[in-house]
PDB file of N, CA and C in Angstrom:
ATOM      1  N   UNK A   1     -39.434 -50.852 121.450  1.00  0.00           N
ATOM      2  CA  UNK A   1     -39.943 -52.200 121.277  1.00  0.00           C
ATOM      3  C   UNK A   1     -38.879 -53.045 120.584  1.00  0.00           C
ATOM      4  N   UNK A   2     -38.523 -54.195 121.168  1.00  0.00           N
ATOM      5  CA  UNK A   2     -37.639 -55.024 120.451  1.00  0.00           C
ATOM      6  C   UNK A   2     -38.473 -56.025 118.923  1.00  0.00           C
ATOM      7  N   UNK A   3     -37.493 -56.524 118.470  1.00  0.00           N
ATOM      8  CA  UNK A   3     -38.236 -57.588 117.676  1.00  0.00           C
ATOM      9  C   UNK A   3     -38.413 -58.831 118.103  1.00  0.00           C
ATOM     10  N   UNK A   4     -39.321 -59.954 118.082  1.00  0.00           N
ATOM     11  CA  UNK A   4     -39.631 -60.708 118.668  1.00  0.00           C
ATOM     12  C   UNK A   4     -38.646 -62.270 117.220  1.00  0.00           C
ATOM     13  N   UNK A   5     -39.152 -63.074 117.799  1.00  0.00           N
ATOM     14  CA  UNK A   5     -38.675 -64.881 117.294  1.00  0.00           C
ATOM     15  C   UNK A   5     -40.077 -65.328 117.178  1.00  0.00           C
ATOM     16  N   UNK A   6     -40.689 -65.751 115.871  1.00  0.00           N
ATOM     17  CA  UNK A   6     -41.399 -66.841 115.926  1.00  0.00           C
ATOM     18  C   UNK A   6     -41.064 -67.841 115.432  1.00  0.00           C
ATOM     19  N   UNK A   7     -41.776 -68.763 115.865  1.00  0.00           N
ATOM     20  CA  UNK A   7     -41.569 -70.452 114.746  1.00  0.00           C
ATOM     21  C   UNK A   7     -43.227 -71.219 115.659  1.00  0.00           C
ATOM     22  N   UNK A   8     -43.226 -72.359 114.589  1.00  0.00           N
ATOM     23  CA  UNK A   8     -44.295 -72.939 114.730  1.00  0.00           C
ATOM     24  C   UNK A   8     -43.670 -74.238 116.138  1.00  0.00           C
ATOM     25  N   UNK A   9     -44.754 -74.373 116.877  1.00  0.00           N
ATOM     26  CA  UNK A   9     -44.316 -76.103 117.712  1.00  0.00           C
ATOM     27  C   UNK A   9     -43.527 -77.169 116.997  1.00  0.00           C
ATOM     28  N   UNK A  10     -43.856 -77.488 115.899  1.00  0.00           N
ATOM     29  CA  UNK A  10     -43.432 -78.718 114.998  1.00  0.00           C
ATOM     30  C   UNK A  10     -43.135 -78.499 113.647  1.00  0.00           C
ATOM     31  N   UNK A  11     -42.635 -79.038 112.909  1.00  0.00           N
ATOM     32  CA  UNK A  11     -42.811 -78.733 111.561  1.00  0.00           C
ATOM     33  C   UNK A  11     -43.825 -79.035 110.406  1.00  0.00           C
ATOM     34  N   UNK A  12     -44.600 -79.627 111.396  1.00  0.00           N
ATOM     35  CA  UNK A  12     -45.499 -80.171 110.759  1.00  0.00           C
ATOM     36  C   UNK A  12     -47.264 -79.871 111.211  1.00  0.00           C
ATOM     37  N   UNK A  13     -47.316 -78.592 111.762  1.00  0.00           N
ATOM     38  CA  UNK A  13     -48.574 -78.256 112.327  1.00  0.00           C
ATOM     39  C   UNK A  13     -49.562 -77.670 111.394  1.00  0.00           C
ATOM     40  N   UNK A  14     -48.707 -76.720 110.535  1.00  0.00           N
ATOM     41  CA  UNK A  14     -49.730 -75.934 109.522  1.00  0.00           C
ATOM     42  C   UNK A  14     -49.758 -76.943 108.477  1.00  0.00           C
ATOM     43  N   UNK A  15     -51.333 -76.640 107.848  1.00  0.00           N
ATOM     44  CA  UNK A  15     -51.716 -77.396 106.569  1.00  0.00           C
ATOM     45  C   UNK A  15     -51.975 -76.514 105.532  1.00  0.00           C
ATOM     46  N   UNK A  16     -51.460 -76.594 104.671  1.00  0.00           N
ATOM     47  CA  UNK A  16     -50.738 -75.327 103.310  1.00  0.00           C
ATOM     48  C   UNK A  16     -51.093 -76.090 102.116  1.00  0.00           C
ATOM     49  N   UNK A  17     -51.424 -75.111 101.010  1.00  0.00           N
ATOM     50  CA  UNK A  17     -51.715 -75.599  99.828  1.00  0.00           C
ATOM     51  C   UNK A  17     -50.371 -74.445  98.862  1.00  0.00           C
ATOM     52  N   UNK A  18     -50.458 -74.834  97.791  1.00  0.00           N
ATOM     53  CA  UNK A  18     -49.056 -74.243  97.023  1.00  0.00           C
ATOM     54  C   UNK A  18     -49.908 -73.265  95.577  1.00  0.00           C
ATOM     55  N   UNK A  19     -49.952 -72.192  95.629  1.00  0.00           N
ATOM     56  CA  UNK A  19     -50.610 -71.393  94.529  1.00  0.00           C
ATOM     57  C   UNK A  19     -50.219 -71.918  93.375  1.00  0.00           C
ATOM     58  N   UNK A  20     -51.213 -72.205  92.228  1.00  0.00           N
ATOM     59  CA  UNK A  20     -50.289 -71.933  91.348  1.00  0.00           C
ATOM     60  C   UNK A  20     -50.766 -73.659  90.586  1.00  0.00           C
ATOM     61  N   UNK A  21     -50.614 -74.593  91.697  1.00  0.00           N
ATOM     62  CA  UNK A  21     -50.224 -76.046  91.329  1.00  0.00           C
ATOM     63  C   UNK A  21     -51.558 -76.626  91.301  1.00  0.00           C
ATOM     64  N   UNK A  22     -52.062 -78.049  90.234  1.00  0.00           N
ATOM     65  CA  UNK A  22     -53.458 -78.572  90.125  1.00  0.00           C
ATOM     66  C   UNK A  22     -53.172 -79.866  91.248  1.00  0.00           C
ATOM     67  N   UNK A  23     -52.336 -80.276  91.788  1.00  0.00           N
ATOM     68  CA  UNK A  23     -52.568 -81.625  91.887  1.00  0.00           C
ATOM     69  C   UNK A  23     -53.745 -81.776  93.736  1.00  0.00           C
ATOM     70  N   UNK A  24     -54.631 -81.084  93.524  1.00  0.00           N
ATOM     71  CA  UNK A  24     -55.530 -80.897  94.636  1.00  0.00           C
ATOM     72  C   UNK A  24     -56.959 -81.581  94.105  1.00  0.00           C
ATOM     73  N   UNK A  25     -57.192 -82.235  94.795  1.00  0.00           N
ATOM     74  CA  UNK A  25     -58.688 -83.023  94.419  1.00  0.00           C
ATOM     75  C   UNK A  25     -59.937 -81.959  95.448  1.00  0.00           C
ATOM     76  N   UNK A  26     -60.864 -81.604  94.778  1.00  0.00           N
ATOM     77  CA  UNK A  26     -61.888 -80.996  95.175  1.00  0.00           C
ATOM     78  C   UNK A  26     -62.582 -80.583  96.310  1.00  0.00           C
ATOM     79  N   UNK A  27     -62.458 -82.414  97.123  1.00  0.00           N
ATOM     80  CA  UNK A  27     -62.848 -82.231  98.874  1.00  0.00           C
ATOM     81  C   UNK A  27     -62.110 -81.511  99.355  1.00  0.00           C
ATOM     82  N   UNK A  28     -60.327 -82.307  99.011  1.00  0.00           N
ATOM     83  CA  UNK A  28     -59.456 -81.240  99.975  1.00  0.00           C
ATOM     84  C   UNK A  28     -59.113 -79.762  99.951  1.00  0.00           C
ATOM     85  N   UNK A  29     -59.589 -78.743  98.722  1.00  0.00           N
ATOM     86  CA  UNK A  29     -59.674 -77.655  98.412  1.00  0.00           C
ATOM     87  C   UNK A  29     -60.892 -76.920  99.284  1.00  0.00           C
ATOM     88  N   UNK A  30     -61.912 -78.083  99.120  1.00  0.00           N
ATOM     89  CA  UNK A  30     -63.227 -77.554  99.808  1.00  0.00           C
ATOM     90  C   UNK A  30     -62.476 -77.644 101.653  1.00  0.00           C
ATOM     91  N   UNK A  31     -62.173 -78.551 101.743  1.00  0.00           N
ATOM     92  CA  UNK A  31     -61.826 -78.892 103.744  1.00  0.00           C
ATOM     93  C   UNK A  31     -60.777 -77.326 104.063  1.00  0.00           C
ATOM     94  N   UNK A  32     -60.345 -77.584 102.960  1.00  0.00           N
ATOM     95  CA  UNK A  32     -58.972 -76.025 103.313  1.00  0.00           C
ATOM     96  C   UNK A  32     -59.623 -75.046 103.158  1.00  0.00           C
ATOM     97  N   UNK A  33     -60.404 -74.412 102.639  1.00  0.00           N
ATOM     98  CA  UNK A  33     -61.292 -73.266 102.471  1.00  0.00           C
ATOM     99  C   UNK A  33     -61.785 -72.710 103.791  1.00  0.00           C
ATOM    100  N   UNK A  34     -62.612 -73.850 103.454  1.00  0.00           N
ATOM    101  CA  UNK A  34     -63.621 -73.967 105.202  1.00  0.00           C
ATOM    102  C   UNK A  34     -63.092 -74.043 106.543  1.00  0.00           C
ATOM    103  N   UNK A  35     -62.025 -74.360 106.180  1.00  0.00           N
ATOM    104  CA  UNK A  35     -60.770 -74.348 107.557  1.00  0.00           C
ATOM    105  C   UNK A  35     -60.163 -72.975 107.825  1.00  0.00           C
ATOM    106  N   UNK A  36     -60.390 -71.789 107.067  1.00  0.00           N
ATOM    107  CA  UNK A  36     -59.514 -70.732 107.587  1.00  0.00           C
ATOM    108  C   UNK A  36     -60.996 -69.648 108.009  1.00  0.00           C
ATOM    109  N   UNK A  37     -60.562 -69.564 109.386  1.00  0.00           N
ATOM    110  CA  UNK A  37     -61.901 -68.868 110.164  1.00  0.00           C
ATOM    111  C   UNK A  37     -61.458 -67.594 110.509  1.00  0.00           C
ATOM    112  N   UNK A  38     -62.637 -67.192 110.683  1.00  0.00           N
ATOM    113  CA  UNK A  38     -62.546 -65.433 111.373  1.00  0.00           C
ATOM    114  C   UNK A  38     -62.319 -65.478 112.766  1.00  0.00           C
ATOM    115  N   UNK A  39     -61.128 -64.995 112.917  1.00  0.00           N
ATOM    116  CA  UNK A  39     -60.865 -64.543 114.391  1.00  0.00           C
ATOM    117  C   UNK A  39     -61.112 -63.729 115.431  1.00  0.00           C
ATOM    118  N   UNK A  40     -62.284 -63.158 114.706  1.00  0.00           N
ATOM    119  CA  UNK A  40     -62.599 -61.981 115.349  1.00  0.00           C
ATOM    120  C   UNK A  40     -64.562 -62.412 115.802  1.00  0.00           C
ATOM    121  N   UNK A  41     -64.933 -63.166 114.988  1.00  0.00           N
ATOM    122  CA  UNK A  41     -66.212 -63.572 114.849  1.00  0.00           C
ATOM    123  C   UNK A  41     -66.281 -65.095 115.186  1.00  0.00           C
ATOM    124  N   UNK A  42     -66.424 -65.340 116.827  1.00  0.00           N
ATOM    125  CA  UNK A  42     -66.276 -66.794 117.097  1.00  0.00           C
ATOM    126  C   UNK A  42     -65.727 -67.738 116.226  1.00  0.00           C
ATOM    127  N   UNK A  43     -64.797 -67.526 115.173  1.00  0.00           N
ATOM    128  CA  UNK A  43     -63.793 -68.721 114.803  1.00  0.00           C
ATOM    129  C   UNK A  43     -65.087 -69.164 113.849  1.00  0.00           C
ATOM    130  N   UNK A  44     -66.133 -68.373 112.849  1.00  0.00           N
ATOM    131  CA  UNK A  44     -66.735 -68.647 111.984  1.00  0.00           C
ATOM    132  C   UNK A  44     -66.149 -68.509 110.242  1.00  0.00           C
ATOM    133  N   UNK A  45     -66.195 -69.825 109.918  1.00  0.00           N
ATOM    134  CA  UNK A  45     -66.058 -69.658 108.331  1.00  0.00           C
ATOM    135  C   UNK A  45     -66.255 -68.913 107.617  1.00  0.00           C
ATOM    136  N   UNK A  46     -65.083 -68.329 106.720  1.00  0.00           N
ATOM    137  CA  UNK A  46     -65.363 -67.147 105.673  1.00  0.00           C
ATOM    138  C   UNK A  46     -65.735 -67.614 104.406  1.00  0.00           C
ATOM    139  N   UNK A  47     -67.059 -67.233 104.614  1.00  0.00           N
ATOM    140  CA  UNK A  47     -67.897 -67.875 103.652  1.00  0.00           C
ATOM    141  C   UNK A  47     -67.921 -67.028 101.957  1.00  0.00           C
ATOM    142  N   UNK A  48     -68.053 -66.866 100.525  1.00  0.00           N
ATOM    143  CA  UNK A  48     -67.361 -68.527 100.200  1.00  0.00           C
ATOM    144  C   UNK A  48     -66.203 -69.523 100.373  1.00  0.00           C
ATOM    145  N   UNK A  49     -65.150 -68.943 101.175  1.00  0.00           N
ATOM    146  CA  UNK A  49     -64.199 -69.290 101.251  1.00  0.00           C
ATOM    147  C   UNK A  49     -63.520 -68.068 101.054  1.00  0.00           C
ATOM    148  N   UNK A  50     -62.108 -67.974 101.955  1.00  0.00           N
ATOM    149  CA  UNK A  50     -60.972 -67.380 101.628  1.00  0.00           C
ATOM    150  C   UNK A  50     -60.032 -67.152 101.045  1.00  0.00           C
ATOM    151  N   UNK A  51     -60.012 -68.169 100.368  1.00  0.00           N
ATOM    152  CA  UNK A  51     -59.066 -68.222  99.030  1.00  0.00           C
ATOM    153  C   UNK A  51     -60.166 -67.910  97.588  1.00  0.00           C
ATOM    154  N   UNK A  52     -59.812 -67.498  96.628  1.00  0.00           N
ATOM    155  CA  UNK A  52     -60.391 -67.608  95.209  1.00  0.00           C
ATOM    156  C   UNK A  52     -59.434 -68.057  94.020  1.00  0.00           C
ATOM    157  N   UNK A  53     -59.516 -68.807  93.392  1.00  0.00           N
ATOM    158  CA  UNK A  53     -58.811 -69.190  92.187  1.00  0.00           C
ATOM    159  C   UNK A  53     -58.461 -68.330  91.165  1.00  0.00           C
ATOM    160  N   UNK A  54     -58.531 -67.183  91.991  1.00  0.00           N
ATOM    161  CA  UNK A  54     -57.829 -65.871  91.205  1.00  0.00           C
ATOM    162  C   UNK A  54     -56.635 -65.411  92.088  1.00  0.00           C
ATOM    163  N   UNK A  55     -56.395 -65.648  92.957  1.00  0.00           N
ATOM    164  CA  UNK A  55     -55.147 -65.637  93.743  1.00  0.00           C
ATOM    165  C   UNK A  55     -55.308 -64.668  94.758  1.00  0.00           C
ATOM    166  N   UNK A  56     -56.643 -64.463  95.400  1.00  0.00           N
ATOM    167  CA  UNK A  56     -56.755 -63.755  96.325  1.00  0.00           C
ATOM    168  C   UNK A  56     -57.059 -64.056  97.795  1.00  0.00           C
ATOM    169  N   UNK A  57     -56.097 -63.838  98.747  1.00  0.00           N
ATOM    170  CA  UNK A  57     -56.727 -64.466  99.829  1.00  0.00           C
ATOM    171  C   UNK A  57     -57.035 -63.513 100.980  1.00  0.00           C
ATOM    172  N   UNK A  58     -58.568 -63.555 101.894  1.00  0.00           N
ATOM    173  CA  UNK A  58     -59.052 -63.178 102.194  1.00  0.00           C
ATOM    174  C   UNK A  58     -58.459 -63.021 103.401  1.00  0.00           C
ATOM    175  N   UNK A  59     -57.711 -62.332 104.319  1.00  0.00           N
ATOM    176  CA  UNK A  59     -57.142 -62.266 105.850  1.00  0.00           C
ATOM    177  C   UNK A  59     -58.910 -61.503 106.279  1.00  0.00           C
ATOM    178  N   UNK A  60     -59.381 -62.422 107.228  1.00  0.00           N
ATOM    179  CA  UNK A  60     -60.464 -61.573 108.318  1.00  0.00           C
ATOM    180  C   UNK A  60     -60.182 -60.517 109.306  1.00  0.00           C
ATOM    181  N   UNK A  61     -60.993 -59.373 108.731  1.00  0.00           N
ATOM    182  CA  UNK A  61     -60.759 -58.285 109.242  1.00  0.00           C
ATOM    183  C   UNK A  61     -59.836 -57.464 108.960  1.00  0.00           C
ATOM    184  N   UNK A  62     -59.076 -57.656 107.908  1.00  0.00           N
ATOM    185  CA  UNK A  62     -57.870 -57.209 107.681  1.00  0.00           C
ATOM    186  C   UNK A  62     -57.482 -56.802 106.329  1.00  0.00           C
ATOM    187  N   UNK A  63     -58.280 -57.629 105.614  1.00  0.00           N
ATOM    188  CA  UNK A  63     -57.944 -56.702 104.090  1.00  0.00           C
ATOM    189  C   UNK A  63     -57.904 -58.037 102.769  1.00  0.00           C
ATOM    190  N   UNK A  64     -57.220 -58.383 101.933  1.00  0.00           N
ATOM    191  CA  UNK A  64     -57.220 -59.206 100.760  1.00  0.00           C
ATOM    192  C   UNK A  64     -55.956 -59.059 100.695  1.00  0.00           C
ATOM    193  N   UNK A  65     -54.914 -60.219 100.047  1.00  0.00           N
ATOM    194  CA  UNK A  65     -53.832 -60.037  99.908  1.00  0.00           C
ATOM    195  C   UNK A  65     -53.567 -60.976  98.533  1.00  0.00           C
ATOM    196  N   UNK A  66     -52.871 -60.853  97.755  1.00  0.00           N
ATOM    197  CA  UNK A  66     -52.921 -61.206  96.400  1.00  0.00           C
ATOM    198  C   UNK A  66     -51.975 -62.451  96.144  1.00  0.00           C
ATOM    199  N   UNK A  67     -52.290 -63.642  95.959  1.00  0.00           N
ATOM    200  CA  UNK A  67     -51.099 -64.793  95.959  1.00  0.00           C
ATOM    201  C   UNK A  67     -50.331 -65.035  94.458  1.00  0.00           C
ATOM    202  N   UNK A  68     -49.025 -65.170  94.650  1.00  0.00           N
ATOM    203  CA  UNK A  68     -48.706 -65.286  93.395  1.00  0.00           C
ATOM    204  C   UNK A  68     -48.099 -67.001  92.956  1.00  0.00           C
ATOM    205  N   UNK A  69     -47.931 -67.593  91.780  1.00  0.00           N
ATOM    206  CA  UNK A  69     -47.447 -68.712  91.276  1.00  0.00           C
ATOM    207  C   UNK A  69     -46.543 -69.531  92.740  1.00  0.00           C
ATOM    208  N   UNK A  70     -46.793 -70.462  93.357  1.00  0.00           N
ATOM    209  CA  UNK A  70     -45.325 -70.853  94.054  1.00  0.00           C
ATOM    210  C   UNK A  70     -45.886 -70.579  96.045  1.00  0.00           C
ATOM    211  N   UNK A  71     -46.439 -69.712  96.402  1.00  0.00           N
ATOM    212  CA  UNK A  71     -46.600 -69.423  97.760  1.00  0.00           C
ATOM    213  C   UNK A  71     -47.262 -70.372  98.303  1.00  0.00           C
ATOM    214  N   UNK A  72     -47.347 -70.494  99.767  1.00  0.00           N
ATOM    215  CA  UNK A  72     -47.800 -71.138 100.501  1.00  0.00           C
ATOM    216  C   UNK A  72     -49.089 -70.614 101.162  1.00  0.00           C
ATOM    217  N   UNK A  73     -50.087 -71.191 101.122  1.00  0.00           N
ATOM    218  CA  UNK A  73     -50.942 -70.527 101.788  1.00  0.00           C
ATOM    219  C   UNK A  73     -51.728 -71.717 103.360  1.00  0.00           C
ATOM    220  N   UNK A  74     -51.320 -71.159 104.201  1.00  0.00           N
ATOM    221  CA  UNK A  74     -51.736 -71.902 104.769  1.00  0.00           C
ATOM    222  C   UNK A  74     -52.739 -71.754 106.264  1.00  0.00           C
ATOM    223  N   UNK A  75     -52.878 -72.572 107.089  1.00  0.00           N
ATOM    224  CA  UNK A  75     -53.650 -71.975 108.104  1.00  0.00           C
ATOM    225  C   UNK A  75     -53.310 -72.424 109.655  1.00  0.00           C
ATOM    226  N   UNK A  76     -53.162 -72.224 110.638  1.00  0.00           N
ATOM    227  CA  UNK A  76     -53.383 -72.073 112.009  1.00  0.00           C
ATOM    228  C   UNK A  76     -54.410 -73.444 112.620  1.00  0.00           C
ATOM    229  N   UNK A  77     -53.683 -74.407 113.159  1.00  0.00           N
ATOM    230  CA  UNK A  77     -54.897 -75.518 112.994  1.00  0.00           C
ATOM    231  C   UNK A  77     -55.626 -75.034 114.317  1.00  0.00           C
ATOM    232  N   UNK A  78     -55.096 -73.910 115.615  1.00  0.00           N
ATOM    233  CA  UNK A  78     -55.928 -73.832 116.732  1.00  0.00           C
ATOM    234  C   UNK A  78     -57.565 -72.947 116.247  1.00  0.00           C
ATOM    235  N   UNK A  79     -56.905 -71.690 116.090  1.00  0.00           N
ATOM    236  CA  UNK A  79     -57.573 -70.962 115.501  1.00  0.00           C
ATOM    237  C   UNK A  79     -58.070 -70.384 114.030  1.00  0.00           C
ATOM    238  N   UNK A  80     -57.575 -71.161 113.025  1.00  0.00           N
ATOM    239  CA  UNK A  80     -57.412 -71.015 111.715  1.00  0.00           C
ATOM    240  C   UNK A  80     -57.591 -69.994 110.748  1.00  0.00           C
ATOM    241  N   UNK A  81     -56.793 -69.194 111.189  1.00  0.00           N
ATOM    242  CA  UNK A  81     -56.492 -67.666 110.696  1.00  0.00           C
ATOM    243  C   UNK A  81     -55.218 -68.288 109.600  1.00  0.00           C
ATOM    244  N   UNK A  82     -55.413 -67.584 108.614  1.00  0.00           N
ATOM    245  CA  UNK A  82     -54.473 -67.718 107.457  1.00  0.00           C
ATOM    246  C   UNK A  82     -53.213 -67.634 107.671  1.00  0.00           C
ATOM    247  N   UNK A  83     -52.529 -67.503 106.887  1.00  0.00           N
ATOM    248  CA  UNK A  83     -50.617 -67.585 106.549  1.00  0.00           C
ATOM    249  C   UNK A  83     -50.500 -67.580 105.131  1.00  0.00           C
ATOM    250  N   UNK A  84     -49.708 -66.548 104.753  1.00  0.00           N
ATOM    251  CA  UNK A  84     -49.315 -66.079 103.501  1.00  0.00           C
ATOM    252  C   UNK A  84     -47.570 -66.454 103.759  1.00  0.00           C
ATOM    253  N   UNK A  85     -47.487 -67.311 102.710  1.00  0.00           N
ATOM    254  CA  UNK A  85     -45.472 -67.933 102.560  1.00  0.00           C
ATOM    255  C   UNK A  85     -45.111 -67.160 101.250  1.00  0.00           C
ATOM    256  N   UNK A  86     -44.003 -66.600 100.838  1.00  0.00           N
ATOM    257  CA  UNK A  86     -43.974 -66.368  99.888  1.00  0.00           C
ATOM    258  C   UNK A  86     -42.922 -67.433  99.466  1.00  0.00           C
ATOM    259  N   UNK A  87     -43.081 -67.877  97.901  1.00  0.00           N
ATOM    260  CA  UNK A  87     -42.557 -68.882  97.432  1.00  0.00           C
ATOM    261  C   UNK A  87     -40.741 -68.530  97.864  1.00  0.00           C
ATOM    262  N   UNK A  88     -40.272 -67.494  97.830  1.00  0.00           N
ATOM    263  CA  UNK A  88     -39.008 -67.166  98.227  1.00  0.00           C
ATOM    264  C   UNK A  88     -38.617 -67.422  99.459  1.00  0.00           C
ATOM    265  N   UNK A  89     -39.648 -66.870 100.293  1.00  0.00           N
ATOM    266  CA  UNK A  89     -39.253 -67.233 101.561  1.00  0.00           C
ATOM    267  C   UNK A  89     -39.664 -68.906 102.199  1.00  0.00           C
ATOM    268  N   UNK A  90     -40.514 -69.458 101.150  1.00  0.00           N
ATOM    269  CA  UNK A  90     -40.349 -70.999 101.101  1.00  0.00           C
ATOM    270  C   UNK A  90     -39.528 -71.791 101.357  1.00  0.00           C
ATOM    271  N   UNK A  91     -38.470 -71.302 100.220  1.00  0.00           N
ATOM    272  CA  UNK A  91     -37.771 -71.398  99.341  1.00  0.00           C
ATOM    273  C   UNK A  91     -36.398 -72.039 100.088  1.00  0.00           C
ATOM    274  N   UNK A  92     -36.318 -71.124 101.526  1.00  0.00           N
ATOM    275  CA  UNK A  92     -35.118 -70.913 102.138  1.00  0.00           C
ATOM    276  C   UNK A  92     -35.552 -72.068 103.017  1.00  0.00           C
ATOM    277  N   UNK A  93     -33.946 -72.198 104.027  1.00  0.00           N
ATOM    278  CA  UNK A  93     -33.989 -73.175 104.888  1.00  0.00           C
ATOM    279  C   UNK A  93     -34.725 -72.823 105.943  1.00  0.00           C
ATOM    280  N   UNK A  94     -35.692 -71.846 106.087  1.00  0.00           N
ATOM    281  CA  UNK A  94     -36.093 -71.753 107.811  1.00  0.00           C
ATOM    282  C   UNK A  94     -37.381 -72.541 107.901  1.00  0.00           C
ATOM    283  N   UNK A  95     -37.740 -72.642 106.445  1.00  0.00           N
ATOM    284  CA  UNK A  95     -39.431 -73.753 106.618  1.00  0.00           C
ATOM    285  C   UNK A  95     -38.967 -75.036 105.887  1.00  0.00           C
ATOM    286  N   UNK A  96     -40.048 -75.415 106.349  1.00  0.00           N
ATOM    287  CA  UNK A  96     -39.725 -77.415 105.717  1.00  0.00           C
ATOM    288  C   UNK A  96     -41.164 -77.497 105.369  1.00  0.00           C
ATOM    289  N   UNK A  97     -40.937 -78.069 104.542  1.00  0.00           N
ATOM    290  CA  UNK A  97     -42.741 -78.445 103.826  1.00  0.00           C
ATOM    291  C   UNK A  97     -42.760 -79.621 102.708  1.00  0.00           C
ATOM    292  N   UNK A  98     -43.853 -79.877 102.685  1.00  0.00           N
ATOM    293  CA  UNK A  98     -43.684 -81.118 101.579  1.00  0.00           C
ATOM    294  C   UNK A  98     -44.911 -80.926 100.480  1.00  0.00           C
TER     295      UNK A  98
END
């Protein structure tokens, strides 16, 4: 099996929040929550949400993965399955984010 190339269409498709940082007002914490769906279960909300303010984020079907200070967490606007960035690999020139 070879290794494959990904990248996103645009640079601007995924909508990402940054661990770690307050400057998030309430709705938009609530809209991002509710935005990362189960892919396996008609594209239904992981209810309470997938993220917790303990730095854990919920991948459906797949396990918990632990966020630290700085990462990106973001989601898939077709199907809205998560994305774990690590602040390092942020960090570098292959993503652009604001």
């Amino acid at each position: 099996m070879a290794t494959r190339t990904l990248g996103t269409a645009a640079t601007t498709t995924l909508t990402a929040m940054v661990v770690g940082t307050n400057d998030y007002i309430p709705a938009d914490v609530a809209t991002f929550l509710t935005s990362i769906l189960n892919d396996q279960i008609n594209g239904r909300p992981i209810w309470p949400g997938a993220y917790s303010q303990k730095g854990l984020l919920s991948i459906p079907n797949r396990g918990v993965l632990r966020c630290i200070e700085g990462d990106y967490v973001a989601f898939d606007p077709a199907t809205g399955f998560p994305i774990l960035l690590s602040a390092a690999a942020a960090a570098g020139a292959s993503w652009v984010h604001t």
